[in-house]
N, C-alpha and C. Protein backbone atom coordinates (compact mmCIF):
# COMPACT_ATOMS: atom_id res chain seq x y z
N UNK A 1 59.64 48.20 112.89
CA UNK A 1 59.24 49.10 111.83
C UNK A 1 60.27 50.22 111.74
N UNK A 2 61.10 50.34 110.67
CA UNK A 2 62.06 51.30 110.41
C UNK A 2 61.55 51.75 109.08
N UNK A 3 61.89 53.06 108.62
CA UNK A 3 62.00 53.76 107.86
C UNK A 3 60.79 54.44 107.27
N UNK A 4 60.85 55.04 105.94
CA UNK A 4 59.89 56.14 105.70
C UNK A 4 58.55 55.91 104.87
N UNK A 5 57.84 56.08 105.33
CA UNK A 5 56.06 55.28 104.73
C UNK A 5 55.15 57.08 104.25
N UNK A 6 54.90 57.03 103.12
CA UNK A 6 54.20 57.66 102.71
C UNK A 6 52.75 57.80 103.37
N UNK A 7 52.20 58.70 103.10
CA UNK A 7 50.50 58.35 103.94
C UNK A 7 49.63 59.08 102.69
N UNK A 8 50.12 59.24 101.32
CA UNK A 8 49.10 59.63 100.76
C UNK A 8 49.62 59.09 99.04
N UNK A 9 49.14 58.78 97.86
CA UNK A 9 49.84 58.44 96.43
C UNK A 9 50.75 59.43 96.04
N UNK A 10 50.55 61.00 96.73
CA UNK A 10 51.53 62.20 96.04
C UNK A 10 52.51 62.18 96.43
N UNK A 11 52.79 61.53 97.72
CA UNK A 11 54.07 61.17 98.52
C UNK A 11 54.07 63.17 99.07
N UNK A 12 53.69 63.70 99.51
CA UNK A 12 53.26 64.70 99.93
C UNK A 12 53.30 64.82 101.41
N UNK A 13 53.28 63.85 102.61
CA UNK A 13 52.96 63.28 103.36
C UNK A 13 53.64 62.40 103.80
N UNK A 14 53.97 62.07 104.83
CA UNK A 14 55.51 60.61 105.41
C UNK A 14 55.31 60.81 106.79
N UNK A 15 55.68 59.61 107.21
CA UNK A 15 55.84 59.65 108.68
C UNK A 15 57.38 58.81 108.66
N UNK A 16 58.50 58.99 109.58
CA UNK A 16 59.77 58.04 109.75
C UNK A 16 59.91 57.57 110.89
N UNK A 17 60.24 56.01 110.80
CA UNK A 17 59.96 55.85 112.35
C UNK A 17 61.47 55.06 112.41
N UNK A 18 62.02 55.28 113.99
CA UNK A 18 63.43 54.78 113.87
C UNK A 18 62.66 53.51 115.33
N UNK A 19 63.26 52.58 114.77
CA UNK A 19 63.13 51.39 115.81
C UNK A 19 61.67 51.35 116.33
N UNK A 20 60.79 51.49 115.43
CA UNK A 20 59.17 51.47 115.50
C UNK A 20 58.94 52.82 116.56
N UNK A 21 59.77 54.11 116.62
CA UNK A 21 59.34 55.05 117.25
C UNK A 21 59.01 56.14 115.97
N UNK A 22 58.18 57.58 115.94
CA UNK A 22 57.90 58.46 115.25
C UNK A 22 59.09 59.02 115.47
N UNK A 23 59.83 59.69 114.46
CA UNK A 23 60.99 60.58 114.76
C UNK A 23 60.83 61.66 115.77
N UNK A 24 61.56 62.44 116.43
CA UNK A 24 61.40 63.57 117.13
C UNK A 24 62.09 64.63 116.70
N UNK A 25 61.87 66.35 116.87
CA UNK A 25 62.18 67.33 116.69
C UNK A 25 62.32 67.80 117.96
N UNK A 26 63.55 69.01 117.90
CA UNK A 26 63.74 69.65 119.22
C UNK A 26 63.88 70.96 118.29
N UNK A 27 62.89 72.05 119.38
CA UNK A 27 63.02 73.29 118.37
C UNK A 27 63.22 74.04 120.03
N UNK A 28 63.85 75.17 119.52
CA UNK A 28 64.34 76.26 120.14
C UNK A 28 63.19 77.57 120.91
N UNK A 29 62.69 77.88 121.96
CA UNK A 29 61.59 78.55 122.67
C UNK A 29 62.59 80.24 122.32
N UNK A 30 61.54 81.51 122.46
CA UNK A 30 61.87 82.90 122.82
C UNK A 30 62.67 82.88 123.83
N UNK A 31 62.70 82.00 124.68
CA UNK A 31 63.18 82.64 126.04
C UNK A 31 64.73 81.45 126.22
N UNK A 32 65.13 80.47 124.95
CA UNK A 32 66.05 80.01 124.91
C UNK A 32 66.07 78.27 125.66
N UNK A 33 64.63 77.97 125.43
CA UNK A 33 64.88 77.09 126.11
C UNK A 33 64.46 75.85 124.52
N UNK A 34 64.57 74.54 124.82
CA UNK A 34 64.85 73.29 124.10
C UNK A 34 63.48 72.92 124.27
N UNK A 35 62.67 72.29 123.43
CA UNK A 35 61.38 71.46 123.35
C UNK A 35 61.62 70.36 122.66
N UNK A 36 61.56 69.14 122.80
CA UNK A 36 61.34 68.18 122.02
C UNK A 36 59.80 67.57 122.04
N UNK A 37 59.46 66.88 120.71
CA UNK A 37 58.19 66.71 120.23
C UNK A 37 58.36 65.87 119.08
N UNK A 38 57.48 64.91 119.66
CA UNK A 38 56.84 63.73 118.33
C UNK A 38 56.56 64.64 117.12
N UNK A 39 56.95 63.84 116.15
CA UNK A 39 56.22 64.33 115.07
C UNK A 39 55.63 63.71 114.14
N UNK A 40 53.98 63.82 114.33
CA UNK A 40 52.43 63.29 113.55
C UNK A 40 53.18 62.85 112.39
N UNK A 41 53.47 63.99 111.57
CA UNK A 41 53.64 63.20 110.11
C UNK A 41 54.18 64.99 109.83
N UNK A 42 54.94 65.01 108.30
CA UNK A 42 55.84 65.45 107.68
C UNK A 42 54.96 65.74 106.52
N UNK A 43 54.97 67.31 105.88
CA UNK A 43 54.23 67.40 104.75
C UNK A 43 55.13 68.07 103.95
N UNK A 44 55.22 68.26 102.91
CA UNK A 44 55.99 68.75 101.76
C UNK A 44 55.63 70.29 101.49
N UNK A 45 56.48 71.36 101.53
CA UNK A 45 55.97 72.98 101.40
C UNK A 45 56.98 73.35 100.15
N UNK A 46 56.62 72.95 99.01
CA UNK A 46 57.56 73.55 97.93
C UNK A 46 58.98 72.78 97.94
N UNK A 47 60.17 73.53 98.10
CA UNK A 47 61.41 72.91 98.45
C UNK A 47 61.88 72.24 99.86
N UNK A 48 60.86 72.61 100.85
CA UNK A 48 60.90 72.44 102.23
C UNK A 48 60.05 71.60 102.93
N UNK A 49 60.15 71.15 104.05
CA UNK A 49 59.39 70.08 104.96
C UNK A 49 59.22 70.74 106.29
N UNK A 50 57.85 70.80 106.39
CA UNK A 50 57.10 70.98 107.33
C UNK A 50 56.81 70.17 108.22
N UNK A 51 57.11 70.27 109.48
CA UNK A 51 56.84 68.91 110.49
C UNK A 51 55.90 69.24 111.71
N UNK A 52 54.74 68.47 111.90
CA UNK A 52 53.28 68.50 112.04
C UNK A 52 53.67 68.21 113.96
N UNK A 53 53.44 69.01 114.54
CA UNK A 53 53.19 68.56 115.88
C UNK A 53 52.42 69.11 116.69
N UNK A 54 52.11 68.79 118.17
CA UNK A 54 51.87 68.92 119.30
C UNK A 54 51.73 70.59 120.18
N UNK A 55 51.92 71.43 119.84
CA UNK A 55 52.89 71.88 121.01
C UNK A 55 51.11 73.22 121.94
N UNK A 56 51.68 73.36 123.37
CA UNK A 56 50.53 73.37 123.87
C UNK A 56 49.05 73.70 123.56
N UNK A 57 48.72 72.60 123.19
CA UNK A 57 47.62 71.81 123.23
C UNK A 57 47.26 71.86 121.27
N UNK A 58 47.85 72.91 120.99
CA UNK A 58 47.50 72.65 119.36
C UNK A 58 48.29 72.14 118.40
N UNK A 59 47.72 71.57 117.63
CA UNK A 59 48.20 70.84 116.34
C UNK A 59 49.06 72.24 115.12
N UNK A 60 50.43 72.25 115.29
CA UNK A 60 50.90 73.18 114.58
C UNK A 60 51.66 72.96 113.53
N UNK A 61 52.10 73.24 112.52
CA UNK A 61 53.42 73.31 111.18
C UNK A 61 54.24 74.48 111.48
N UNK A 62 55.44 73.28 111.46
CA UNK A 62 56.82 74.51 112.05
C UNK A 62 58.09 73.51 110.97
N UNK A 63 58.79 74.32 110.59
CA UNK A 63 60.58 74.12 109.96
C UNK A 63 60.96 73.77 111.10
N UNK A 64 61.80 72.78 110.56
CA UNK A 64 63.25 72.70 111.41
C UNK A 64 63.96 73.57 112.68
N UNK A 65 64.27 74.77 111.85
CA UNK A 65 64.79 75.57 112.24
C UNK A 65 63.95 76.71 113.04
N UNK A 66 63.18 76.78 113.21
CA UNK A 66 61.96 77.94 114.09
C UNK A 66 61.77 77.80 115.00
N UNK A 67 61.77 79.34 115.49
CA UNK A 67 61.61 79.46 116.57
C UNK A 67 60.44 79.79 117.49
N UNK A 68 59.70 78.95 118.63
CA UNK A 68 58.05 79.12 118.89
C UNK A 68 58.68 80.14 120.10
N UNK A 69 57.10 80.58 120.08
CA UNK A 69 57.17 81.20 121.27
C UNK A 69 56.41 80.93 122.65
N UNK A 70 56.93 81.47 123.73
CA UNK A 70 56.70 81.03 124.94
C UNK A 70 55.11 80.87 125.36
């Protein structure tokens, strides 16, 4: 299973999977450290994409580029 599958008719919604895996994100911590994390599924925010994950213990929406905190 490769590539990008919608999960809703608005196309609003996607999951991408490379070699039947969910893509992963690595986002950047306060204190400088690296997280990587599955990511659920991908939602559409205007011009931008929001990517749906994990991180301790709650279900969050974070950019690309952001930075969580410790």
């Amino acid at each position: 299973m490769n590539g990008t599958y919608y999960l809703n008719n608005s196309g609003s919604r996607w999951v991408h999977y490379i070699n039947g895996i969910k893509s992963s994100i690595t986002l950047k911590t306060q204190s400088g450290n690296q997280i990587t994390r599955k990511v659920s599924f991908y939602e559409s925010w205007g011009n931008y994409a929001l990517a749906h994950i994990s991180y301790k213990g709650k279900k969050i929406r974070v950019f690309g580029d952001e930075i969580l905190e410790d």
